[in-house]
PDB file of N, CA and C in Angstrom:
ATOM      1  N   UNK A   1      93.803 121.718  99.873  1.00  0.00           N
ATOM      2  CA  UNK A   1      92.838 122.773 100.066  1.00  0.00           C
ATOM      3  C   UNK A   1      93.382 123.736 101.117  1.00  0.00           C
ATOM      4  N   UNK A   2      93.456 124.713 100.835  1.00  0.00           N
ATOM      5  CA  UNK A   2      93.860 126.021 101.667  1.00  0.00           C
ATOM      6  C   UNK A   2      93.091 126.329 102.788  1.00  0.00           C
ATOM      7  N   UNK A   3      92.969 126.798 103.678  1.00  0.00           N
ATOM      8  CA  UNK A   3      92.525 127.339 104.714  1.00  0.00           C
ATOM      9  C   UNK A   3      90.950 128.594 104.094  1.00  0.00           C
ATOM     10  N   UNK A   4      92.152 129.440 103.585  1.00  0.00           N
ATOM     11  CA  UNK A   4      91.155 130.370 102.931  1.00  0.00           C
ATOM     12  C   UNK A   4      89.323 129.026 102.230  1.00  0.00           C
ATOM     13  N   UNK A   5      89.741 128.284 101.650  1.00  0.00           N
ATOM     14  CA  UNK A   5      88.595 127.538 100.623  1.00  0.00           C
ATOM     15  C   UNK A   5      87.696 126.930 101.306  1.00  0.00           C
ATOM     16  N   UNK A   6      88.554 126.284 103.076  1.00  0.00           N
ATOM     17  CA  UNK A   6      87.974 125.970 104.106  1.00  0.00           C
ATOM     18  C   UNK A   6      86.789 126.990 104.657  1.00  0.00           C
ATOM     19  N   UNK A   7      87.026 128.094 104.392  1.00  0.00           N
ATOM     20  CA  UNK A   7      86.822 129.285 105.146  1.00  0.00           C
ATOM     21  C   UNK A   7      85.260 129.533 103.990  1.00  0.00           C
ATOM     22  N   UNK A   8      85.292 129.821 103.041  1.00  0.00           N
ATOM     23  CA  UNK A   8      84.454 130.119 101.725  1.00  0.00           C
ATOM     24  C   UNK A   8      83.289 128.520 101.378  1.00  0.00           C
ATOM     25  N   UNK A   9      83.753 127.566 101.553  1.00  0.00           N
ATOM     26  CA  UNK A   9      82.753 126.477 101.861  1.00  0.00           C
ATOM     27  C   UNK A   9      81.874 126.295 103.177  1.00  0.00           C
ATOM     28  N   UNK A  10      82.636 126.784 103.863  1.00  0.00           N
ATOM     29  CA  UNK A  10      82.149 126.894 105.453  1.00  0.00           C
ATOM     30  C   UNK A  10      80.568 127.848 104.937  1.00  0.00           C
ATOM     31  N   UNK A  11      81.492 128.800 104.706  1.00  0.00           N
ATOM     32  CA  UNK A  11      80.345 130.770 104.459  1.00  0.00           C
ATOM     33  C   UNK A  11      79.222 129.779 103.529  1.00  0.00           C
ATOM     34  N   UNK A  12      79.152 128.552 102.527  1.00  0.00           N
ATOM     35  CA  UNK A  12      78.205 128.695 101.574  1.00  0.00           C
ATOM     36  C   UNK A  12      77.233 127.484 102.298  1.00  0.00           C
ATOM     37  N   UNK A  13      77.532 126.957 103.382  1.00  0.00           N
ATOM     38  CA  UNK A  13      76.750 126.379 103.943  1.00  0.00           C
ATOM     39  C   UNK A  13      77.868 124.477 104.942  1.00  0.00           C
ATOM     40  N   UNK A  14      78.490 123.953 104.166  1.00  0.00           N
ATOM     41  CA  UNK A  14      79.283 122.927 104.379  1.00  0.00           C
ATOM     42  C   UNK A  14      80.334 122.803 103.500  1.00  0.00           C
ATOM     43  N   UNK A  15      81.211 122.141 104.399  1.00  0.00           N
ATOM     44  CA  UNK A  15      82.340 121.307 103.399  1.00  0.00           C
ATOM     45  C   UNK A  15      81.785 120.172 102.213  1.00  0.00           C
ATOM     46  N   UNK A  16      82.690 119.648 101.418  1.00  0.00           N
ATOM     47  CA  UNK A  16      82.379 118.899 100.651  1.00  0.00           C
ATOM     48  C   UNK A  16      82.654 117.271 101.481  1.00  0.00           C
ATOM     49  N   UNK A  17      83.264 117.708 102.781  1.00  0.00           N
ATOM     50  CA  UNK A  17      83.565 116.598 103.338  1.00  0.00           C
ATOM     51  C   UNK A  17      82.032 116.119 103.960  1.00  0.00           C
ATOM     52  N   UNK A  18      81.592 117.324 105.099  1.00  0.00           N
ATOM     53  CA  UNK A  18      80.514 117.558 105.761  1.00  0.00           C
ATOM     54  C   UNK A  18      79.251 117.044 104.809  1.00  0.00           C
ATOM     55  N   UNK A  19      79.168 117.519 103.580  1.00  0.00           N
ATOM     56  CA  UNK A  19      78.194 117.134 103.043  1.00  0.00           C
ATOM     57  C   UNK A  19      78.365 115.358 102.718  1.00  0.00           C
ATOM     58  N   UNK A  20      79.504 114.824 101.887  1.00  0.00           N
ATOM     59  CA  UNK A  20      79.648 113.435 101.835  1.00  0.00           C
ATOM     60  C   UNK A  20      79.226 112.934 103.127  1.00  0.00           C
ATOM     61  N   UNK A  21      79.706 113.021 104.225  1.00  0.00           N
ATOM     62  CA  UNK A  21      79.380 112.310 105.468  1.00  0.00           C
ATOM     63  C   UNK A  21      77.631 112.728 105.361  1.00  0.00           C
ATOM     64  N   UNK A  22      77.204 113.736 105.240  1.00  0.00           N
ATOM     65  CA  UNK A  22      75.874 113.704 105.302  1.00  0.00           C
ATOM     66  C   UNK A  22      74.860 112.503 104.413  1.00  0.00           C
ATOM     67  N   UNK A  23      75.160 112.850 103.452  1.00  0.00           N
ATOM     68  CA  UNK A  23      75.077 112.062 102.589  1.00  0.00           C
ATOM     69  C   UNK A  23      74.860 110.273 102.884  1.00  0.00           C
ATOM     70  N   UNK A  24      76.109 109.697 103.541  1.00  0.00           N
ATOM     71  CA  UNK A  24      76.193 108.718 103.574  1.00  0.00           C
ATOM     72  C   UNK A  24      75.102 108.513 104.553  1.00  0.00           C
ATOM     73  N   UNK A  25      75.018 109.323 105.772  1.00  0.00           N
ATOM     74  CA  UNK A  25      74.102 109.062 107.134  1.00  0.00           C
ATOM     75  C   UNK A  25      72.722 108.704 106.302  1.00  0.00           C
ATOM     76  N   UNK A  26      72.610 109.381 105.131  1.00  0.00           N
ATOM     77  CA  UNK A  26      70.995 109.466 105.122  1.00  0.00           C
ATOM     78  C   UNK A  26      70.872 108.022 103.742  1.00  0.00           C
ATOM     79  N   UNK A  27      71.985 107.391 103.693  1.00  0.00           N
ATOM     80  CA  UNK A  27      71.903 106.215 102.717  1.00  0.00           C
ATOM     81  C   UNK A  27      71.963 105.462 103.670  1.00  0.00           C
ATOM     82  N   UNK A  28      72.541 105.125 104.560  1.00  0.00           N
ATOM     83  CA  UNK A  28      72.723 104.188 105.827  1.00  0.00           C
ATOM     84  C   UNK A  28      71.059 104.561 106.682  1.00  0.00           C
ATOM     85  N   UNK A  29      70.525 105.425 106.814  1.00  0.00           N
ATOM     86  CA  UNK A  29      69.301 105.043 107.321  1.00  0.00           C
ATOM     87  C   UNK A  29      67.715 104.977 106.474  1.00  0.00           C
ATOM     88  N   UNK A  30      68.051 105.024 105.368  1.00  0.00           N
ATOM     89  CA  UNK A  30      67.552 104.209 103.909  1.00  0.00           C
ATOM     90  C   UNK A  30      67.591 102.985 103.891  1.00  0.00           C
ATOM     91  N   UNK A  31      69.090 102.359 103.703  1.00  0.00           N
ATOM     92  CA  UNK A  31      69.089 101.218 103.234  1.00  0.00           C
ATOM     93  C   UNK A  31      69.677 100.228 104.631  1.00  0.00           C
ATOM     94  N   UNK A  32      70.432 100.775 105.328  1.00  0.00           N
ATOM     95  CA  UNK A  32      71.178  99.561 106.331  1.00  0.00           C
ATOM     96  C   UNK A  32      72.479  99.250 105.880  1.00  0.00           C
ATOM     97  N   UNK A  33      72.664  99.062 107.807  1.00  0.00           N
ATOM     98  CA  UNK A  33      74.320  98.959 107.181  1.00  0.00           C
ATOM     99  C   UNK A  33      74.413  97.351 105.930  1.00  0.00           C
ATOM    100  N   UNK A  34      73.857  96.528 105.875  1.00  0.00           N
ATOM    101  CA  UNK A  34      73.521  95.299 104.834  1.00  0.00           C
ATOM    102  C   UNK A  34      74.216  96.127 103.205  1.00  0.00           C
ATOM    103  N   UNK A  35      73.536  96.897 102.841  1.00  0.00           N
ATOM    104  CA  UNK A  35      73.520  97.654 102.044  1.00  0.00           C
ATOM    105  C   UNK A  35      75.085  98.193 101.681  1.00  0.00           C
ATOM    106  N   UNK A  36      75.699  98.463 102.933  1.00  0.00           N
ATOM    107  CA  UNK A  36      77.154  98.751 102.346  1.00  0.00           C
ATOM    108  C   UNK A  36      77.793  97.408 102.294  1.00  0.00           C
ATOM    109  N   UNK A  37      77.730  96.529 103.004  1.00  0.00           N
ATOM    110  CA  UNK A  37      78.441  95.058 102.879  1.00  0.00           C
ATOM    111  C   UNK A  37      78.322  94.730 101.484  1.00  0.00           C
ATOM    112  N   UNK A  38      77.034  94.539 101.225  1.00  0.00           N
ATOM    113  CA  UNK A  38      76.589  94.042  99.629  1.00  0.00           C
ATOM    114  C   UNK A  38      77.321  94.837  98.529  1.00  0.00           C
ATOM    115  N   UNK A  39      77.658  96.393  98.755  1.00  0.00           N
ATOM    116  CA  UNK A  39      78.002  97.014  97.333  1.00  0.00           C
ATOM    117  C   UNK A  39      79.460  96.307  97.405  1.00  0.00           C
ATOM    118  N   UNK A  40      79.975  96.696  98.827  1.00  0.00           N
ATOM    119  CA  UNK A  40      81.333  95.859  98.924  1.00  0.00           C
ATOM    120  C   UNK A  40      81.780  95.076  98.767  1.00  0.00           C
ATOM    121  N   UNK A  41      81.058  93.674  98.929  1.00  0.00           N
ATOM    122  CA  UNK A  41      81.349  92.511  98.665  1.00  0.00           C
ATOM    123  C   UNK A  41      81.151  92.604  96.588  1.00  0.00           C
ATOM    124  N   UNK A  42      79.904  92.873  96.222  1.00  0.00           N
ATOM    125  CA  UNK A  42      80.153  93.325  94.772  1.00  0.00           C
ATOM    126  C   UNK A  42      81.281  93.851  93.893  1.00  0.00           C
ATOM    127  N   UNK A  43      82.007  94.636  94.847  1.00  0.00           N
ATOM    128  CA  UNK A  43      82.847  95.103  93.976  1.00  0.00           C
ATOM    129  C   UNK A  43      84.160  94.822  94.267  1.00  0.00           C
ATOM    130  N   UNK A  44      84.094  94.381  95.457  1.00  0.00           N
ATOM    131  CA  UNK A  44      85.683  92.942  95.788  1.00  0.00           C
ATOM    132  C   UNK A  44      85.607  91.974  94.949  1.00  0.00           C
ATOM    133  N   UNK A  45      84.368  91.301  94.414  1.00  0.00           N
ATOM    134  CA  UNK A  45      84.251  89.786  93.596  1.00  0.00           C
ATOM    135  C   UNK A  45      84.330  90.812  92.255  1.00  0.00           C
ATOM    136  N   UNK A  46      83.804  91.947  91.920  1.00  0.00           N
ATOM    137  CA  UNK A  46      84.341  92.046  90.480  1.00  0.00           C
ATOM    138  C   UNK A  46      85.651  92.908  90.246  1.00  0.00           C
ATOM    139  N   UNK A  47      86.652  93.271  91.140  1.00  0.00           N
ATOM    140  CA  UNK A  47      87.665  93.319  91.250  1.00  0.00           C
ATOM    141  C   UNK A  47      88.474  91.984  90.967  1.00  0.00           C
ATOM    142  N   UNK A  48      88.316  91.444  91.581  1.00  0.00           N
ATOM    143  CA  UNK A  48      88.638  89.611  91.688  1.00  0.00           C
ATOM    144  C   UNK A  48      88.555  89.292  90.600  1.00  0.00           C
ATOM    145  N   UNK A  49      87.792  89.309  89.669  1.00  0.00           N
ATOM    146  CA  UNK A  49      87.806  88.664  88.526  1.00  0.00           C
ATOM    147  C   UNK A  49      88.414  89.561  87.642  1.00  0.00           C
ATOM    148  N   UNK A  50      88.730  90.913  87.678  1.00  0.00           N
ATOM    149  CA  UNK A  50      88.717  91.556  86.791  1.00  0.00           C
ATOM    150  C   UNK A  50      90.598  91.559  86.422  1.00  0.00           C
ATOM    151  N   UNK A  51      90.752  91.053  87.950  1.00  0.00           N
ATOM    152  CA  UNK A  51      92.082  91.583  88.152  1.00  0.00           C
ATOM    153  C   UNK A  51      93.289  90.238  88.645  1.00  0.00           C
ATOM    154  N   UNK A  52      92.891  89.483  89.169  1.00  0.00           N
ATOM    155  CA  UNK A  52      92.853  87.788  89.454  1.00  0.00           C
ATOM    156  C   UNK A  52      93.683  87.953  90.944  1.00  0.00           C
ATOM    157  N   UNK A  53      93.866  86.921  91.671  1.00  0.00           N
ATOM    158  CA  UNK A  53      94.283  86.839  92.921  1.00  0.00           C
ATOM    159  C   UNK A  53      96.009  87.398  93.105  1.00  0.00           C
ATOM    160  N   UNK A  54      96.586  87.635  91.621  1.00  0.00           N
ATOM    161  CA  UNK A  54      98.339  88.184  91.783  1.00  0.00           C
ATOM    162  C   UNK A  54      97.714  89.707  92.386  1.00  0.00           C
ATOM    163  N   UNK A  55      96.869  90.419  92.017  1.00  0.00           N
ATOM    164  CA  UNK A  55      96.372  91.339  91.888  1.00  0.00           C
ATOM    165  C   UNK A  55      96.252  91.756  93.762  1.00  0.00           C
ATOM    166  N   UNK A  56      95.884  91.030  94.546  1.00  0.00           N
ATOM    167  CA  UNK A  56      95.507  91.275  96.155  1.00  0.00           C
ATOM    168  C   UNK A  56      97.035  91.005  96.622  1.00  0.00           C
ATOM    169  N   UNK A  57      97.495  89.988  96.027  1.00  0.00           N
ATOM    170  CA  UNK A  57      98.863  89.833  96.902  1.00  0.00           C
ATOM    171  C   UNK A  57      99.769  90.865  96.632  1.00  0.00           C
ATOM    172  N   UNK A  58      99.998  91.592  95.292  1.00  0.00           N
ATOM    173  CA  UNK A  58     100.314  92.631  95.237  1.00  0.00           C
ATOM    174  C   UNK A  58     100.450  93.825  96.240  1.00  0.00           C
ATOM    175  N   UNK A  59      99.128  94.104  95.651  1.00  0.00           N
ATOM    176  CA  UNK A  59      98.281  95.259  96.489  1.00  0.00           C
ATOM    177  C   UNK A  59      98.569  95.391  98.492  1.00  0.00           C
ATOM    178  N   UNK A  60      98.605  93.991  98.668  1.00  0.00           N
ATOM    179  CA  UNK A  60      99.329  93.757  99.852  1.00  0.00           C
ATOM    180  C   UNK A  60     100.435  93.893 100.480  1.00  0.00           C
ATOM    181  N   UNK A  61     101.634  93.780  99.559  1.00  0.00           N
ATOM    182  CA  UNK A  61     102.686  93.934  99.836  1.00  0.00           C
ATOM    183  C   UNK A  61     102.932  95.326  99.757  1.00  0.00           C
ATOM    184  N   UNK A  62     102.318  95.783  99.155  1.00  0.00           N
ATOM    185  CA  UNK A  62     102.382  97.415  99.134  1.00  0.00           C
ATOM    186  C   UNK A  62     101.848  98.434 100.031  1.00  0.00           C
ATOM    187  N   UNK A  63     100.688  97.352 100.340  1.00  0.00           N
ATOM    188  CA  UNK A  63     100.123  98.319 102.168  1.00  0.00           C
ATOM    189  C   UNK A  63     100.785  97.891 103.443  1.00  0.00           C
ATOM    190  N   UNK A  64     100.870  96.522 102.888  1.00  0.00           N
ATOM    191  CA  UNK A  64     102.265  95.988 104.573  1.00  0.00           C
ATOM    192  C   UNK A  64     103.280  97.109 104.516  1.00  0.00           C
ATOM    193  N   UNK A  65     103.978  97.694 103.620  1.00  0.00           N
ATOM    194  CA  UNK A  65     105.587  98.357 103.159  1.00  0.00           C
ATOM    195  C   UNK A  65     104.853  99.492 103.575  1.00  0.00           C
ATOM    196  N   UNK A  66     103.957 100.002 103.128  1.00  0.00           N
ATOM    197  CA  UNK A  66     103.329 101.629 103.424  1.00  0.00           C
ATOM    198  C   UNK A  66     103.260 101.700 105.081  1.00  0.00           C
ATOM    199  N   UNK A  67     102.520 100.783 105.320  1.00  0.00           N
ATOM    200  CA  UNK A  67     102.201 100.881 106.800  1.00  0.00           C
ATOM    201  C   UNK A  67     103.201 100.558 107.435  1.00  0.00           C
ATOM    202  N   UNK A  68     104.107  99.914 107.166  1.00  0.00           N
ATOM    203  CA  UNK A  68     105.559 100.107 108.026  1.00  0.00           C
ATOM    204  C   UNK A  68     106.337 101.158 108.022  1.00  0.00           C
ATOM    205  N   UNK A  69     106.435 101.784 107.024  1.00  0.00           N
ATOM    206  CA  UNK A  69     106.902 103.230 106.883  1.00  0.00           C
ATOM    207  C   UNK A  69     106.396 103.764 107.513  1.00  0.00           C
ATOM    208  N   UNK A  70     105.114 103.971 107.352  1.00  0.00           N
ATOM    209  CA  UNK A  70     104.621 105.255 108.134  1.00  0.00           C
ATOM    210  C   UNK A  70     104.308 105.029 109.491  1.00  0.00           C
ATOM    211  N   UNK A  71     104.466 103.732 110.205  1.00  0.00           N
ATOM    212  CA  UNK A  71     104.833 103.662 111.215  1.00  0.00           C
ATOM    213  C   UNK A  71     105.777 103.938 112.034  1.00  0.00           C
ATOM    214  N   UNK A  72     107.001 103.668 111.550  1.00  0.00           N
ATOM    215  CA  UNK A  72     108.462 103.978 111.843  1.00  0.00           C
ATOM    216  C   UNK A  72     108.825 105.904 111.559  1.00  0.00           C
ATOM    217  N   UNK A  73     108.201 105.922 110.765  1.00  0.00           N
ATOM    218  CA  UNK A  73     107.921 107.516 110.540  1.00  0.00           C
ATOM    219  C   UNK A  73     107.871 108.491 111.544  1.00  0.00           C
ATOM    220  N   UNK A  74     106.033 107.713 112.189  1.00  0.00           N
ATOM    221  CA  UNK A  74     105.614 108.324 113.492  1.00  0.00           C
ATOM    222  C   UNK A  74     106.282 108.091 114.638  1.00  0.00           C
ATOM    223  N   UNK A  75     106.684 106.861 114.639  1.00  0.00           N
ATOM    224  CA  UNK A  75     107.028 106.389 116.296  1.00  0.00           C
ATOM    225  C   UNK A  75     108.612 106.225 116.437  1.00  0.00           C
ATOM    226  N   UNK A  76     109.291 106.211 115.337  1.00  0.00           N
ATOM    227  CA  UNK A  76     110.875 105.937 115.172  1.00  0.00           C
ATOM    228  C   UNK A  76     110.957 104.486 115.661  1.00  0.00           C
ATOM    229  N   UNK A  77     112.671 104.352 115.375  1.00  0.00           N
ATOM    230  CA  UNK A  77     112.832 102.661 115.640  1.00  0.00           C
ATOM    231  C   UNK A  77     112.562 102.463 116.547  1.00  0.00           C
ATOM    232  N   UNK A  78     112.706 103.407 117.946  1.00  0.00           N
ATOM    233  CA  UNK A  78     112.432 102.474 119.363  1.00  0.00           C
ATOM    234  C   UNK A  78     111.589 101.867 119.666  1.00  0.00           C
ATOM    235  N   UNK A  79     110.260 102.485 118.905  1.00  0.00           N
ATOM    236  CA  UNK A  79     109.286 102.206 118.831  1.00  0.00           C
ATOM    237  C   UNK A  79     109.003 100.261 118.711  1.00  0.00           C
ATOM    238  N   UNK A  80     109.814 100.061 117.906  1.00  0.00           N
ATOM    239  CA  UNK A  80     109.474  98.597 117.667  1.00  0.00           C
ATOM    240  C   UNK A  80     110.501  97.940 118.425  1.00  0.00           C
ATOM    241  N   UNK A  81     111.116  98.384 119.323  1.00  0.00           N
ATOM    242  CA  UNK A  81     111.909  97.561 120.376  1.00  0.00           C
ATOM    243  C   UNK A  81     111.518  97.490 121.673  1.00  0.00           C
ATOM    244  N   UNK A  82     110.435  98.135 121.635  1.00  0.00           N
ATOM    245  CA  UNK A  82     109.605  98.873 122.782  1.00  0.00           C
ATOM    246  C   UNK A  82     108.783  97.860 122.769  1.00  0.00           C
ATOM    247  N   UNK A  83     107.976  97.821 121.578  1.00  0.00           N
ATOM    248  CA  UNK A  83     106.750  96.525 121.515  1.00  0.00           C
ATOM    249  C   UNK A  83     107.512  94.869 121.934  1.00  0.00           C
ATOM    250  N   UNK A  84     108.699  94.838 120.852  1.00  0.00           N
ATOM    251  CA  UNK A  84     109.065  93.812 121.103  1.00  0.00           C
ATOM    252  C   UNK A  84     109.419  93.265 122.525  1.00  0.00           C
ATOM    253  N   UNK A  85     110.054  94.337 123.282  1.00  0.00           N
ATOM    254  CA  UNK A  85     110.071  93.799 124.579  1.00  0.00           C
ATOM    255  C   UNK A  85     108.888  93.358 125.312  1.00  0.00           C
ATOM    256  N   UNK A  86     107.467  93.969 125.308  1.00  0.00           N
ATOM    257  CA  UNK A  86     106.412  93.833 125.678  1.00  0.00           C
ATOM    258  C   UNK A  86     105.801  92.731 125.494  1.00  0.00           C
ATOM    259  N   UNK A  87     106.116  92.305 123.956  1.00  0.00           N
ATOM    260  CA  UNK A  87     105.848  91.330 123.106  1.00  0.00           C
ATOM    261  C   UNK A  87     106.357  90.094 124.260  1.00  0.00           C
ATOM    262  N   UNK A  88     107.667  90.204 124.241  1.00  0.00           N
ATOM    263  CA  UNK A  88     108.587  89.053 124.447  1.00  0.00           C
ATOM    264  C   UNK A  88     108.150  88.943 125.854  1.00  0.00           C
ATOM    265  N   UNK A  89     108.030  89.775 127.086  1.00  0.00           N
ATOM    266  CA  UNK A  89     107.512  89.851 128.423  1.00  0.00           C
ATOM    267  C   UNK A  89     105.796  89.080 128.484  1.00  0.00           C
ATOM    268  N   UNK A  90     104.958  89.548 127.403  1.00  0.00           N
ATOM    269  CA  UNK A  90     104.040  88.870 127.985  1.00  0.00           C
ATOM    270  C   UNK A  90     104.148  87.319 127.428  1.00  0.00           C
ATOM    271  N   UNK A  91     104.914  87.010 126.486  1.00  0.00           N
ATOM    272  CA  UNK A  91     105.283  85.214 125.961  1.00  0.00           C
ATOM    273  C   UNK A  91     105.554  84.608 127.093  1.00  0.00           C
ATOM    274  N   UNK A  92     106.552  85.583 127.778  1.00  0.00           N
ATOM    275  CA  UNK A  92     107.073  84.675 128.904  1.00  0.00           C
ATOM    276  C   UNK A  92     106.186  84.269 130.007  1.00  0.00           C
ATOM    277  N   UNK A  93     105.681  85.788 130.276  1.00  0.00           N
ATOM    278  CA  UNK A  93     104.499  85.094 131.611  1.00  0.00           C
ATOM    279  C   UNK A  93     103.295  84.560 131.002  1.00  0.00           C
ATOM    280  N   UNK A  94     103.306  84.161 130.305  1.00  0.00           N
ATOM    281  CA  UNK A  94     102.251  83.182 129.390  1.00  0.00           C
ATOM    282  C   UNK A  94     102.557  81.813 129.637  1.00  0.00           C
ATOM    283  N   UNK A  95     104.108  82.166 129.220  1.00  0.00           N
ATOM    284  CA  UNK A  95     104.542  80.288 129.303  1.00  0.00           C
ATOM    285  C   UNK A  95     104.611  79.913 130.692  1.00  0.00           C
ATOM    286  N   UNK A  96     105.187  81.327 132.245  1.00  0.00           N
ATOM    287  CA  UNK A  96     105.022  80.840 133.461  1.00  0.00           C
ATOM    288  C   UNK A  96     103.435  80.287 133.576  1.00  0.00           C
ATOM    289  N   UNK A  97     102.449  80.801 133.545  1.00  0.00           N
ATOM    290  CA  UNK A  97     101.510  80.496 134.405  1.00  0.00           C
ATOM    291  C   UNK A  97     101.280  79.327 133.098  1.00  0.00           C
ATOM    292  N   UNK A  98     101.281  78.825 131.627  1.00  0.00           N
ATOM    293  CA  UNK A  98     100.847  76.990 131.426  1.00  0.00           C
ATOM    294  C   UNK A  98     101.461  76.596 131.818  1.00  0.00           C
ATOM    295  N   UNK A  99     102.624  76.773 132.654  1.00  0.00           N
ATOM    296  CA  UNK A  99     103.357  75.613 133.315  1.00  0.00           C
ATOM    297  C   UNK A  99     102.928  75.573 135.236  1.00  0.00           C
ATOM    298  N   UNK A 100     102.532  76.804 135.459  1.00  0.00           N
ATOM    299  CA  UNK A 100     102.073  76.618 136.854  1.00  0.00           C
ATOM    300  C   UNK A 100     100.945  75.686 136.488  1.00  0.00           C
ATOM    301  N   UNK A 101     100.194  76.127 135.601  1.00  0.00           N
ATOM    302  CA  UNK A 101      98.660  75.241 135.538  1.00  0.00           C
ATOM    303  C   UNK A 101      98.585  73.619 135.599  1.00  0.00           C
ATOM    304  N   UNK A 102      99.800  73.571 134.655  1.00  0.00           N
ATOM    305  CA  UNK A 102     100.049  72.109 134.268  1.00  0.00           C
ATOM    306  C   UNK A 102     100.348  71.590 135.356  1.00  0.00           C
ATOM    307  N   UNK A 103     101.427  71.836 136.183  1.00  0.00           N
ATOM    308  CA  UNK A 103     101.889  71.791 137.943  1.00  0.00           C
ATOM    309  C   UNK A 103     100.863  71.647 138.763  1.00  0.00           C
ATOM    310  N   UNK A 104      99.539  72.472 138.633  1.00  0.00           N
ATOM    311  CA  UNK A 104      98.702  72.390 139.793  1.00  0.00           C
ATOM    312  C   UNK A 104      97.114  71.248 139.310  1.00  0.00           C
ATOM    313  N   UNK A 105      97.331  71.042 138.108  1.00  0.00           N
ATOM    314  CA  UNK A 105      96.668  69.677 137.590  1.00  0.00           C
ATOM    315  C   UNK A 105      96.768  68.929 137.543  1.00  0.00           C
ATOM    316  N   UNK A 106      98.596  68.666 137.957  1.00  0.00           N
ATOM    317  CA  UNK A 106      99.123  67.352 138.244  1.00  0.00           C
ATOM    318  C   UNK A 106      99.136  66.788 139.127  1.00  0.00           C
ATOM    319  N   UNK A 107      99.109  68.222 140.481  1.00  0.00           N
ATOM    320  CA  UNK A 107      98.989  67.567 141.721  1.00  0.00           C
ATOM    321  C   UNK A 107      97.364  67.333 142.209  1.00  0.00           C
ATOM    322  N   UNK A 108      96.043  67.802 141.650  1.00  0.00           N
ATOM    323  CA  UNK A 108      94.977  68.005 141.660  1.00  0.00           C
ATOM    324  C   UNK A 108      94.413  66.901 141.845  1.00  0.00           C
TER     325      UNK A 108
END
């Protein structure tokens, strides 16, 4: 959508976005959030059957791969050497202080 169409939905009152979100507010204080769980859960179990459990693991491997891309995308590789160090720093002072603990329960 162009800027300009942004501009011409605006002039006729809302977006089509603005209105969906409206929309939903006034089904959510109708029915409860209950109400979206239930359609959801409905249509995960008839997905499920429709489509059988190869069907999620699939579908999975394909949003793990997406979302790694577009992670590495945004943040580049350092990005995940960055975490990993963080990662690996708080393991360690994790494992110092169960071993101080264990140390000061022994002498306790």
């Amino acid at each position: 959508m162009t800027t300009s169409d942004k501009k011409v939905e605006k002039a006729k009152g809302m977006t089509v976005r603005e209105a969906g979100q409206k929309g939903g507010e006034t089904v959510k204080k109708k029915y409860g959030t209950e109400f979206y769980e239930a359609i959801g859960r409905k249509g995960g179990q008839a997905t499920k059957r429709t489509h059988g459990h190869a069907f999620y693991e699939e579908i999975g491997k394909k949003g793990g791969k997406k979302g790694g891309e577009a992670t590495r995308d945004r943040y580049g590789p350092t990005f995940y050497e960055e975490i990993g160090q963080k990662g690996g720093q708080k393991v360690k002072e994790l494992i110092e202080a169960g071993k101080r603990a264990a140390e000061s329960s022994k002498k306790g």
